[in-house]
N, C-alpha and C. Protein backbone atom coordinates (compact mmCIF):
# COMPACT_ATOMS: atom_id res chain seq x y z
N UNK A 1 0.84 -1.18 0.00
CA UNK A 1 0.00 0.00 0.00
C UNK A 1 0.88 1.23 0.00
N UNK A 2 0.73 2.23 -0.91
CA UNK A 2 0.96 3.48 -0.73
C UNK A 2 0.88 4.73 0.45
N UNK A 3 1.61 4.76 1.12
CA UNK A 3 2.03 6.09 2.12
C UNK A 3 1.06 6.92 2.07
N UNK A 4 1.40 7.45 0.68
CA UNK A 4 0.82 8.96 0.65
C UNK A 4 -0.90 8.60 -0.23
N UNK A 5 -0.41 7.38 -0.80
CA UNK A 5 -2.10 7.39 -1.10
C UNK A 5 -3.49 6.86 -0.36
N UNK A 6 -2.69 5.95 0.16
CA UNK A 6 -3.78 4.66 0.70
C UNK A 6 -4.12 3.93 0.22
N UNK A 7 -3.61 3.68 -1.37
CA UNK A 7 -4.16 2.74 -2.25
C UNK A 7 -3.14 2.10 -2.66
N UNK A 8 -3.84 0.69 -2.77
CA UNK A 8 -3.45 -0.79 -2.70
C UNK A 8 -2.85 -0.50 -4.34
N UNK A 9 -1.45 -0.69 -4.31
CA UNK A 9 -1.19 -0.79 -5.83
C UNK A 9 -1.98 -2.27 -6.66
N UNK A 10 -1.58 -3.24 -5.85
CA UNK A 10 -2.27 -4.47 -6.50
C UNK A 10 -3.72 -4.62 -6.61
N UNK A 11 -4.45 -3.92 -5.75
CA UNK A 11 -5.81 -3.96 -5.93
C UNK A 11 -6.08 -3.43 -7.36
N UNK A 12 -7.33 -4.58 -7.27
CA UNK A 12 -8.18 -4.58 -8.85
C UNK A 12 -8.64 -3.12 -9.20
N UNK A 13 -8.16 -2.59 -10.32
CA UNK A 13 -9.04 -1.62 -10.80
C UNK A 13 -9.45 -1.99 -12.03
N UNK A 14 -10.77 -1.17 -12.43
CA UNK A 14 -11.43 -1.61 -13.26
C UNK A 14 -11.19 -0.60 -14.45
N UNK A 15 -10.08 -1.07 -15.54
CA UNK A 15 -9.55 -0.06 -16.68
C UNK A 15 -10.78 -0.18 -17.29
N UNK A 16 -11.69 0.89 -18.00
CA UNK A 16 -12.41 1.09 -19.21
C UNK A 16 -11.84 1.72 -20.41
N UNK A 17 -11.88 1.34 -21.67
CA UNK A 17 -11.63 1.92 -22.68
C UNK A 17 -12.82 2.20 -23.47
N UNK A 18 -13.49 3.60 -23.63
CA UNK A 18 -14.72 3.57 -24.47
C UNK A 18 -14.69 4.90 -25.04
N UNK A 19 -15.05 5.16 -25.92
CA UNK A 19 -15.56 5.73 -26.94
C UNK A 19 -17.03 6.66 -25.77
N UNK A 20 -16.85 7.81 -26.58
CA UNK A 20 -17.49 8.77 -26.08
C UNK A 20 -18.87 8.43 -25.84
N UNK A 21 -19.72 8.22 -26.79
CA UNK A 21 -20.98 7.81 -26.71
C UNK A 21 -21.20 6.14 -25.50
N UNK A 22 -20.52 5.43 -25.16
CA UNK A 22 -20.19 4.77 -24.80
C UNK A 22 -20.19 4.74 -23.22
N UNK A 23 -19.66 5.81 -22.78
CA UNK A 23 -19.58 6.61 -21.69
C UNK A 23 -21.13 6.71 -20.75
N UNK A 24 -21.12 6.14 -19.63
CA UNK A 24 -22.59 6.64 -18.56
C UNK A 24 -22.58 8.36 -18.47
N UNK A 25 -23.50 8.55 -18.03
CA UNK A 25 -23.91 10.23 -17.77
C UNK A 25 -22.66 10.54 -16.57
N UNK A 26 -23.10 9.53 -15.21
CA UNK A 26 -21.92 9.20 -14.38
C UNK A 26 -20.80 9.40 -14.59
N UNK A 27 -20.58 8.55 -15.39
CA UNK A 27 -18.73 8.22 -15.49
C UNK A 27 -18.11 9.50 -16.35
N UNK A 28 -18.54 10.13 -17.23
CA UNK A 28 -18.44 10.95 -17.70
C UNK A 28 -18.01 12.21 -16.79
N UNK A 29 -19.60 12.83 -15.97
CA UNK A 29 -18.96 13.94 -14.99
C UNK A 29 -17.78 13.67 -13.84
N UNK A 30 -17.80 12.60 -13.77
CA UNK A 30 -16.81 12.03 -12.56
C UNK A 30 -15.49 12.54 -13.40
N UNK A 31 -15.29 12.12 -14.78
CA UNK A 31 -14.24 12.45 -15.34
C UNK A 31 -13.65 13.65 -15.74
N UNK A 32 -14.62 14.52 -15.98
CA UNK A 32 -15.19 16.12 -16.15
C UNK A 32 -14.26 16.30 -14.53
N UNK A 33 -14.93 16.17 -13.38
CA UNK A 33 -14.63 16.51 -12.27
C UNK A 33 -13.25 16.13 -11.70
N UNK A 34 -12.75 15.24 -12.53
CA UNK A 34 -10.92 14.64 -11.81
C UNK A 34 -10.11 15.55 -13.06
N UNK A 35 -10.77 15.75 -14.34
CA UNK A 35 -10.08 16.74 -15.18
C UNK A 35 -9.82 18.19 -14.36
N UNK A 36 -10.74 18.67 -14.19
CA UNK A 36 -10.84 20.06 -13.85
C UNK A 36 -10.51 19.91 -11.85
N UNK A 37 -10.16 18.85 -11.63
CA UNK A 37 -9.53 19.02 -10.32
C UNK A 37 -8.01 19.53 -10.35
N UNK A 38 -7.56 18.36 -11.32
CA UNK A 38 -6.16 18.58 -11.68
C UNK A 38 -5.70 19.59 -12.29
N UNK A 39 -6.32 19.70 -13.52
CA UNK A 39 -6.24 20.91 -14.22
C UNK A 39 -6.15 22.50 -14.09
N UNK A 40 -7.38 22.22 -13.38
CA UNK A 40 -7.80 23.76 -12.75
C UNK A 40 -7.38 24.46 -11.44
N UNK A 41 -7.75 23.21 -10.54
CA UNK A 41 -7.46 23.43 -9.22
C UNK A 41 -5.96 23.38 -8.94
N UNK A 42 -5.52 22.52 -9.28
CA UNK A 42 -3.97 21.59 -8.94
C UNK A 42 -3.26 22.69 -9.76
N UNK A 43 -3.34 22.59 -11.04
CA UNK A 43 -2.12 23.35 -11.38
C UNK A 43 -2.72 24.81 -11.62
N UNK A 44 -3.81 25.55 -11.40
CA UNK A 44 -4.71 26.87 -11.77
C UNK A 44 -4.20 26.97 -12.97
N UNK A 45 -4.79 26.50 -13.95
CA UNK A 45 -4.48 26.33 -14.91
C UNK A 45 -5.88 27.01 -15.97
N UNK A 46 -6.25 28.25 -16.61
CA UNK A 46 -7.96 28.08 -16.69
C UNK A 46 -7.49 28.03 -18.31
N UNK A 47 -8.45 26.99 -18.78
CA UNK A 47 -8.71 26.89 -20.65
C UNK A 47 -9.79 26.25 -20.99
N UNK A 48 -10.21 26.15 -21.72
CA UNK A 48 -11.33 25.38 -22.09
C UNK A 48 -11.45 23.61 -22.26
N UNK A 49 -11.75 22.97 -20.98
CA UNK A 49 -11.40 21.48 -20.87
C UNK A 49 -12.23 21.10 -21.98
N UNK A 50 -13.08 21.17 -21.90
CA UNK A 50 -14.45 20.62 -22.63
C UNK A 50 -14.12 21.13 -24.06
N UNK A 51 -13.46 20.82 -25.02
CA UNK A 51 -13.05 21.31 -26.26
C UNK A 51 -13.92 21.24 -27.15
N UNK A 52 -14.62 20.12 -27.31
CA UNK A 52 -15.51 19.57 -27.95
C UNK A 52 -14.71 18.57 -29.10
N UNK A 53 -13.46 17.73 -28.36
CA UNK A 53 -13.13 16.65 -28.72
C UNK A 53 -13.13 15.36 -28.07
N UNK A 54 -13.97 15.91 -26.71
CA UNK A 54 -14.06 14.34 -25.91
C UNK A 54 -14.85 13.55 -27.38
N UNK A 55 -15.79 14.00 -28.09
CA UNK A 55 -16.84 12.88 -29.06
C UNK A 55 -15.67 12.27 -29.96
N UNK A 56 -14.50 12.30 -30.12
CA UNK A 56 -13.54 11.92 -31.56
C UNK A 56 -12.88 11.62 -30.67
N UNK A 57 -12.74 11.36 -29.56
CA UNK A 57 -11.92 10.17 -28.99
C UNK A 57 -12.10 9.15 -28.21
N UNK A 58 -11.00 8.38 -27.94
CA UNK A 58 -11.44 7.21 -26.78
C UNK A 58 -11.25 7.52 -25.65
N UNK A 59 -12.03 6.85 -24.02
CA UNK A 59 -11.46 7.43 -22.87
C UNK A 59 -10.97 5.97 -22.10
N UNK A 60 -9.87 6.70 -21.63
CA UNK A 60 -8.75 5.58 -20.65
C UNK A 60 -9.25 5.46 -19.88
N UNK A 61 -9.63 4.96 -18.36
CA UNK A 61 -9.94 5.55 -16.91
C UNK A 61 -9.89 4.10 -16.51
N UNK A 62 -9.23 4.28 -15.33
CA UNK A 62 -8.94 3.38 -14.09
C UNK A 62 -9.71 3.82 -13.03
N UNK A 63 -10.58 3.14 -12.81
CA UNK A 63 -12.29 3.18 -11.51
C UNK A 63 -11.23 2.47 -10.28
N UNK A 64 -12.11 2.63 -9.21
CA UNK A 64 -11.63 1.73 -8.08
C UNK A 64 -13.66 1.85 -7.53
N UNK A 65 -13.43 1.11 -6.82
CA UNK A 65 -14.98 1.32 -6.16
C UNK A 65 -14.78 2.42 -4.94
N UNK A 66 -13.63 2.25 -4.36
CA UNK A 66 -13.28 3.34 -3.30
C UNK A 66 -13.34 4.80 -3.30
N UNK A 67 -13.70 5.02 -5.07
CA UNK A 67 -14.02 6.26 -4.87
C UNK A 67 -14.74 6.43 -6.11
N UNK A 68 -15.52 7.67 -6.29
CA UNK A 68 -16.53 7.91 -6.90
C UNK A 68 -15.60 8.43 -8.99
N UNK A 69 -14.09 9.03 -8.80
CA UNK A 69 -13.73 9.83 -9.24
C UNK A 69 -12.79 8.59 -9.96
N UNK A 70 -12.52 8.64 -11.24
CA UNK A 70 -10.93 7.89 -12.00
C UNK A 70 -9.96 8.14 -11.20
N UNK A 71 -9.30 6.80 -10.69
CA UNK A 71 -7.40 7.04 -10.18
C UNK A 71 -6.84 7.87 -11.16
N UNK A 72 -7.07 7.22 -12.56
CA UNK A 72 -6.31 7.69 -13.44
C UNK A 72 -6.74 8.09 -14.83
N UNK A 73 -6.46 8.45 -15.98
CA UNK A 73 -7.55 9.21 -16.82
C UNK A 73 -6.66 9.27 -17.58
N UNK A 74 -6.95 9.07 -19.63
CA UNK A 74 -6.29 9.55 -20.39
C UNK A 74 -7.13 9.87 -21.73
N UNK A 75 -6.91 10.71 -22.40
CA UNK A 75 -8.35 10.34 -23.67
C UNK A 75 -7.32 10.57 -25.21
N UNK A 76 -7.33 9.79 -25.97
CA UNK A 76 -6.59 9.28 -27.07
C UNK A 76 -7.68 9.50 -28.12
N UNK A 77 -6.86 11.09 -29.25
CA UNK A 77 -8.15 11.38 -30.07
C UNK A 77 -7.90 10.76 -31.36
N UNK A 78 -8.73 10.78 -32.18
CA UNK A 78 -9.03 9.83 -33.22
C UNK A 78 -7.48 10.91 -34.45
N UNK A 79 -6.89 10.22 -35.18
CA UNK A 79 -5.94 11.09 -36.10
C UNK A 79 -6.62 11.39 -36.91
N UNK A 80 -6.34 12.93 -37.31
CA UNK A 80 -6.75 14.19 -37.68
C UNK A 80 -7.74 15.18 -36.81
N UNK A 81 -7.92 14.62 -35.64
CA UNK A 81 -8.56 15.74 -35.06
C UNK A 81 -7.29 16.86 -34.41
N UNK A 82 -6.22 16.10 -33.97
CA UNK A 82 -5.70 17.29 -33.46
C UNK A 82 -4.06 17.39 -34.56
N UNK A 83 -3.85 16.40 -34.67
CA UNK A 83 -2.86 16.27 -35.39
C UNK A 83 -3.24 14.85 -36.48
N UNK A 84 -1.64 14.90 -37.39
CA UNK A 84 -2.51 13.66 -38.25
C UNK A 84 -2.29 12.58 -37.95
N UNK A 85 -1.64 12.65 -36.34
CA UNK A 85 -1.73 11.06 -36.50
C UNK A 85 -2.88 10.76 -34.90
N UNK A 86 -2.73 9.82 -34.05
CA UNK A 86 -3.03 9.59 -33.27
C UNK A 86 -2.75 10.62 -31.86
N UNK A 87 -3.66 10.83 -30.66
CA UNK A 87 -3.05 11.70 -29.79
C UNK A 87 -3.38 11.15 -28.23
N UNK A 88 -2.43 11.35 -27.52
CA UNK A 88 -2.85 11.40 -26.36
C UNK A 88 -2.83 12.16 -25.35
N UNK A 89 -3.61 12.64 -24.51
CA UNK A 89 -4.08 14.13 -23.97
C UNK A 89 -4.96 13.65 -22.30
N UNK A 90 -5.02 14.94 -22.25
CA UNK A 90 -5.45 15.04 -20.89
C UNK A 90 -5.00 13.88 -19.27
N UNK A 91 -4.10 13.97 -19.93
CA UNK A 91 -3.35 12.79 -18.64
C UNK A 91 -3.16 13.21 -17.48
N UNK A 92 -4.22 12.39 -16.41
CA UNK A 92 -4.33 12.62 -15.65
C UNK A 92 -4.30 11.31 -14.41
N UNK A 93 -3.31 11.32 -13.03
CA UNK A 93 -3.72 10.63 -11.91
C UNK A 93 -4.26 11.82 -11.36
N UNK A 94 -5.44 10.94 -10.35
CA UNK A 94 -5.85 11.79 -9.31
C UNK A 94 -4.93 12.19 -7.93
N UNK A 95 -5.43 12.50 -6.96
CA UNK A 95 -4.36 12.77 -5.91
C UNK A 95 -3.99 11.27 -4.83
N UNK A 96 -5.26 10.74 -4.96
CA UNK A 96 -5.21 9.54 -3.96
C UNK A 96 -4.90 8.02 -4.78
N UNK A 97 -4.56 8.41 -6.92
CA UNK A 97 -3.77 7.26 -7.27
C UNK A 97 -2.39 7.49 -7.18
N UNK A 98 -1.80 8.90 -6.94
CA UNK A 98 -0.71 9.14 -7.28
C UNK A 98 0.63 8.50 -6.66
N UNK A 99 1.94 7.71 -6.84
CA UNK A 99 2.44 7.28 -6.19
C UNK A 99 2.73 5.67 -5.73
N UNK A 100 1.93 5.41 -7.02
CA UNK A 100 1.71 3.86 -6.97
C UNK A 100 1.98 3.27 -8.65
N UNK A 101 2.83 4.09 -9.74
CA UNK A 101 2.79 3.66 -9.70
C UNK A 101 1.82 4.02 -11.52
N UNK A 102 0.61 4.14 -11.07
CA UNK A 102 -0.66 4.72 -12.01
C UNK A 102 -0.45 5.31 -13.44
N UNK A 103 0.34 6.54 -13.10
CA UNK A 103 0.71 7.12 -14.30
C UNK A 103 1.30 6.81 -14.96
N UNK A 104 2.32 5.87 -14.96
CA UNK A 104 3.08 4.69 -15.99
C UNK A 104 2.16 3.97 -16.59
N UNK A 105 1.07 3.37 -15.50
CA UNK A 105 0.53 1.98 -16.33
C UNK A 105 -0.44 2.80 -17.24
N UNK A 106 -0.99 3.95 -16.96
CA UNK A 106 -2.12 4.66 -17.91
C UNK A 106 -1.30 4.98 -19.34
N UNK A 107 -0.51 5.67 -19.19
CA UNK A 107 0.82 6.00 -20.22
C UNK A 107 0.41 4.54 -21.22
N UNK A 108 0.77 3.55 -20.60
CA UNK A 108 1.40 2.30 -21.53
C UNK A 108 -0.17 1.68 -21.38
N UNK A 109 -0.99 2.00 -21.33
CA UNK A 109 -2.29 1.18 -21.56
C UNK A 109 -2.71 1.87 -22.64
N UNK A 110 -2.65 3.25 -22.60
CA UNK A 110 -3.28 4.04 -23.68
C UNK A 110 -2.41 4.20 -25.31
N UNK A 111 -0.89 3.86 -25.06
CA UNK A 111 0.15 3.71 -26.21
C UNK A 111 -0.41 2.31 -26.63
N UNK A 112 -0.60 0.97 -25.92
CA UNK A 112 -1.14 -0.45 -26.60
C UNK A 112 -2.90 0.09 -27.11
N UNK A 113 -3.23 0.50 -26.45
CA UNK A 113 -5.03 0.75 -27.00
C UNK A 113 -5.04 1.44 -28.47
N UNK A 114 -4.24 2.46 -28.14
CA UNK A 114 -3.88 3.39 -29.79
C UNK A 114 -3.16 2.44 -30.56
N UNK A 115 -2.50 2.06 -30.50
CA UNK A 115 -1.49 1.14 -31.46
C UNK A 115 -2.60 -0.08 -31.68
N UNK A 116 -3.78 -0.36 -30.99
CA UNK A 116 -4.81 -1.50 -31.51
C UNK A 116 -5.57 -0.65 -32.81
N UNK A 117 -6.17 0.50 -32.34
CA UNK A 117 -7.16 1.00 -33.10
C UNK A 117 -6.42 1.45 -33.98
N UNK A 118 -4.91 1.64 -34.35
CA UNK A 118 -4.75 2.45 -35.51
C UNK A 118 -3.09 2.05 -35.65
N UNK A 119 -3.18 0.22 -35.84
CA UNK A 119 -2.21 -0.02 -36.07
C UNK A 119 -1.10 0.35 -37.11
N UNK A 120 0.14 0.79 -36.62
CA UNK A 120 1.41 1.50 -37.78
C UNK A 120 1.46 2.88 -37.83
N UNK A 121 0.46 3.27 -36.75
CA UNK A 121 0.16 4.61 -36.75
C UNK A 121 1.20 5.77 -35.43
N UNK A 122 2.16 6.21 -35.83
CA UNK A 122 2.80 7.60 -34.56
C UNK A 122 1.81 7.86 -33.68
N UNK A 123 1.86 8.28 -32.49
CA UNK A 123 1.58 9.18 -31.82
C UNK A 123 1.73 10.09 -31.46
N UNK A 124 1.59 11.14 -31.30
CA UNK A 124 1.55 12.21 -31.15
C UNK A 124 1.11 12.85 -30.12
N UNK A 125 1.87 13.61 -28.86
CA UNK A 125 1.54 14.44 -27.90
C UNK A 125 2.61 15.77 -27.68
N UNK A 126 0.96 16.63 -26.89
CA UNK A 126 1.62 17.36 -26.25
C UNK A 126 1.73 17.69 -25.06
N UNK A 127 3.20 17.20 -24.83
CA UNK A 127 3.24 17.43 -23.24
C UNK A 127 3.92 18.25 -22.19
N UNK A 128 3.93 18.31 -21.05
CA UNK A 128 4.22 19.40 -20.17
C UNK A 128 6.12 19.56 -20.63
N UNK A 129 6.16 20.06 -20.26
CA UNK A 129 7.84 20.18 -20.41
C UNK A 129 8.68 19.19 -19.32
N UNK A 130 8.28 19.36 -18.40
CA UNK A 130 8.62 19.02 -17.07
C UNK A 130 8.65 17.47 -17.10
N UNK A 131 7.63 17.05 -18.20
CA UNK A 131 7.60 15.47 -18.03
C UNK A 131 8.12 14.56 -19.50
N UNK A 132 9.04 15.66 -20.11
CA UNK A 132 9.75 15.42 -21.16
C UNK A 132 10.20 13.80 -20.76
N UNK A 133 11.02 13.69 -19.79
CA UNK A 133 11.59 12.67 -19.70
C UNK A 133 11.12 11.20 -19.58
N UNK A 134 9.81 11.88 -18.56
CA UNK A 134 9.30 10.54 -18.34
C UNK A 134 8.19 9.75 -19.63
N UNK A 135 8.16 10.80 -20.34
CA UNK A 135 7.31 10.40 -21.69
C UNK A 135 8.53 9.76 -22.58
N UNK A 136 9.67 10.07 -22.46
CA UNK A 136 10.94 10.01 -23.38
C UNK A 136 11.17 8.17 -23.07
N UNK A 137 11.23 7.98 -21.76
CA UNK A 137 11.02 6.47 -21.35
C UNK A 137 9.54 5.57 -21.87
N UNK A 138 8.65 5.80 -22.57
CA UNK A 138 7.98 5.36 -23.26
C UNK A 138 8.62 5.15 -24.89
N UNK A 139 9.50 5.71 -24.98
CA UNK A 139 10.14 5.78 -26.51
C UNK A 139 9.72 7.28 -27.47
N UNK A 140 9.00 7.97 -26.50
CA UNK A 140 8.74 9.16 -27.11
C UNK A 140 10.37 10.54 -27.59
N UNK A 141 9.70 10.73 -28.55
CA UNK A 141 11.21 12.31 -28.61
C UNK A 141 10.56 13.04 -28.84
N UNK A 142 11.04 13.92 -28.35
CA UNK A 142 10.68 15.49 -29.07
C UNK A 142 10.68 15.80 -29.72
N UNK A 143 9.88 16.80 -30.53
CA UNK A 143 9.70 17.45 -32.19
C UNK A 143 9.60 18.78 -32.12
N UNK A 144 10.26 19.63 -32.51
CA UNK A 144 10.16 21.24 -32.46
C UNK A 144 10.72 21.46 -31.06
N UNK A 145 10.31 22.79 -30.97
CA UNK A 145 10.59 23.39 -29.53
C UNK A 145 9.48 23.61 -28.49
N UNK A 146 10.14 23.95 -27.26
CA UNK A 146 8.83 24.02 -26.45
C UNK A 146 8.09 25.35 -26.73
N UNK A 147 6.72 25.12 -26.31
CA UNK A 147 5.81 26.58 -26.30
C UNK A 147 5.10 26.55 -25.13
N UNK A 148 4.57 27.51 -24.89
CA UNK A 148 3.35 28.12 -23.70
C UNK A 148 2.18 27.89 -24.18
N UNK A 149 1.69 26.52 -23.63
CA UNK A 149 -0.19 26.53 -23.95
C UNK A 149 -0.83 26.37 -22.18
N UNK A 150 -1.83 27.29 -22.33
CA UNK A 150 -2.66 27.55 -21.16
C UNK A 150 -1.57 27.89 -19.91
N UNK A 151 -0.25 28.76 -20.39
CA UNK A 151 0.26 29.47 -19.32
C UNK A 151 1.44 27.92 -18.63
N UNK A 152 1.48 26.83 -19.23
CA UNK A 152 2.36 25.99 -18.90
C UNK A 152 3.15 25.99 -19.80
N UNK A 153 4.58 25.48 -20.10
CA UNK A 153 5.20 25.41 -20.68
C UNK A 153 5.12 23.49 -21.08
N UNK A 154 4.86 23.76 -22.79
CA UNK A 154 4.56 22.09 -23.08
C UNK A 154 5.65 22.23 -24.00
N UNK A 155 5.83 20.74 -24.98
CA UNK A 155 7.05 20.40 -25.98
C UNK A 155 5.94 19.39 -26.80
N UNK A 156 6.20 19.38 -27.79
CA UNK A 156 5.39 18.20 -28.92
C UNK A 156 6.06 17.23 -28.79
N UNK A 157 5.87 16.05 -28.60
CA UNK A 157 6.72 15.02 -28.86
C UNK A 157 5.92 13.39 -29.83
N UNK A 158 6.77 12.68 -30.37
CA UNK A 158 6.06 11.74 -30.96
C UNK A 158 6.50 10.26 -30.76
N UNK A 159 6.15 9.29 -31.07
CA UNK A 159 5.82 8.17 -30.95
C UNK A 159 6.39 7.62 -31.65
N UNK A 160 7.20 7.23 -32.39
CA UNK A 160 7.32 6.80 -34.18
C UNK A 160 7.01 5.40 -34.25
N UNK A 161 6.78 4.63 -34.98
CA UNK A 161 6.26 3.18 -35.73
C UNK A 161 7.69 3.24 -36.76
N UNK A 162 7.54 1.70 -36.68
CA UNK A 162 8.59 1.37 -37.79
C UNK A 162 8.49 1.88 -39.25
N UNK A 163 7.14 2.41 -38.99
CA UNK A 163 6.69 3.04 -40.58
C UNK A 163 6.84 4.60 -40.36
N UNK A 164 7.04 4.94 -39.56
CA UNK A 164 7.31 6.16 -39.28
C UNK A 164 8.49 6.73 -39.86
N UNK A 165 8.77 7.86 -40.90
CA UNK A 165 10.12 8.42 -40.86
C UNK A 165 10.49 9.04 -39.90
């Protein structure tokens, strides 16, 4: 068990992978509500969560019954909505998965889920600066330079496939 979380790394959580429409009314705001915890609250961060690309993508989320809210959260948009290939975004542990552990396995659940739906296909993110590295240990590199979106400092980085130049 985790110190700082209280949560059982080995305990069962229940990963969903679904498609927007797919989604309960429930599970949805719960996800709405661990976005804009982190997002907003955690880092005061204000932009528009709700883009109107949750519908063109898939959602990651790791449930526990112990709490009402996702441990962990990722949503992987369909290629060409944000870029042309595949994306993964809004990555999020909550405060009570953090530390166990979570944010690795979400990382690498959501790189195998994308690589199902859109096999041979890059990925493509953009991510904080700060977590250059730990995305870099997925096999990710960097592309361009970093920029300022929503007042954080992010870097593009990609994924490549053997088909990838």
């Amino acid at each position: 068990m985790s110190e700082s979380t209280g949560i059982d790394a080995a305990a069962a959580l229940d990963w969903r992978w679904r498609r927007f429409d797919s989604l309960g009314v429930h599970e949805l705001q719960y996800i709405y509500a661990a976005r804009q915890r982190v997002f907003a609250l955690e880092q005061r961060s204000i932009y528009l969560d709700a883009d109107g690309c949750d519908e063109l993508a898939f959602h990651l989320a790791a449930w526990s019954t112990r709490q009402r809210e996702p441990l962990a959260y990722a949503r992987v948009l369909d290629p060409g909505v944000k870029y042309d290939e595949a994306s993964i975004g809004r990555v999020i542990t909550t405060g009570v998965g953090r530390g166990c552990g979570l944010g690795r396995e979400l990382v690498t659940r959501a790189i195998a889920q994308a690589s199902i739906a859109w096999p041979g296909m890059a990925i493509r993110i953009s991510a904080q600066t700060r977590l250059e590295r730990f995305y870099e240990s997925f096999g990710f590199s960097t592309v361009g330079t970093p920029y300022l979106e929503d007042g954080i400092d992010h870097t593009e980085m990609l994924l490549r496939t053997r088909n990838t130049p």
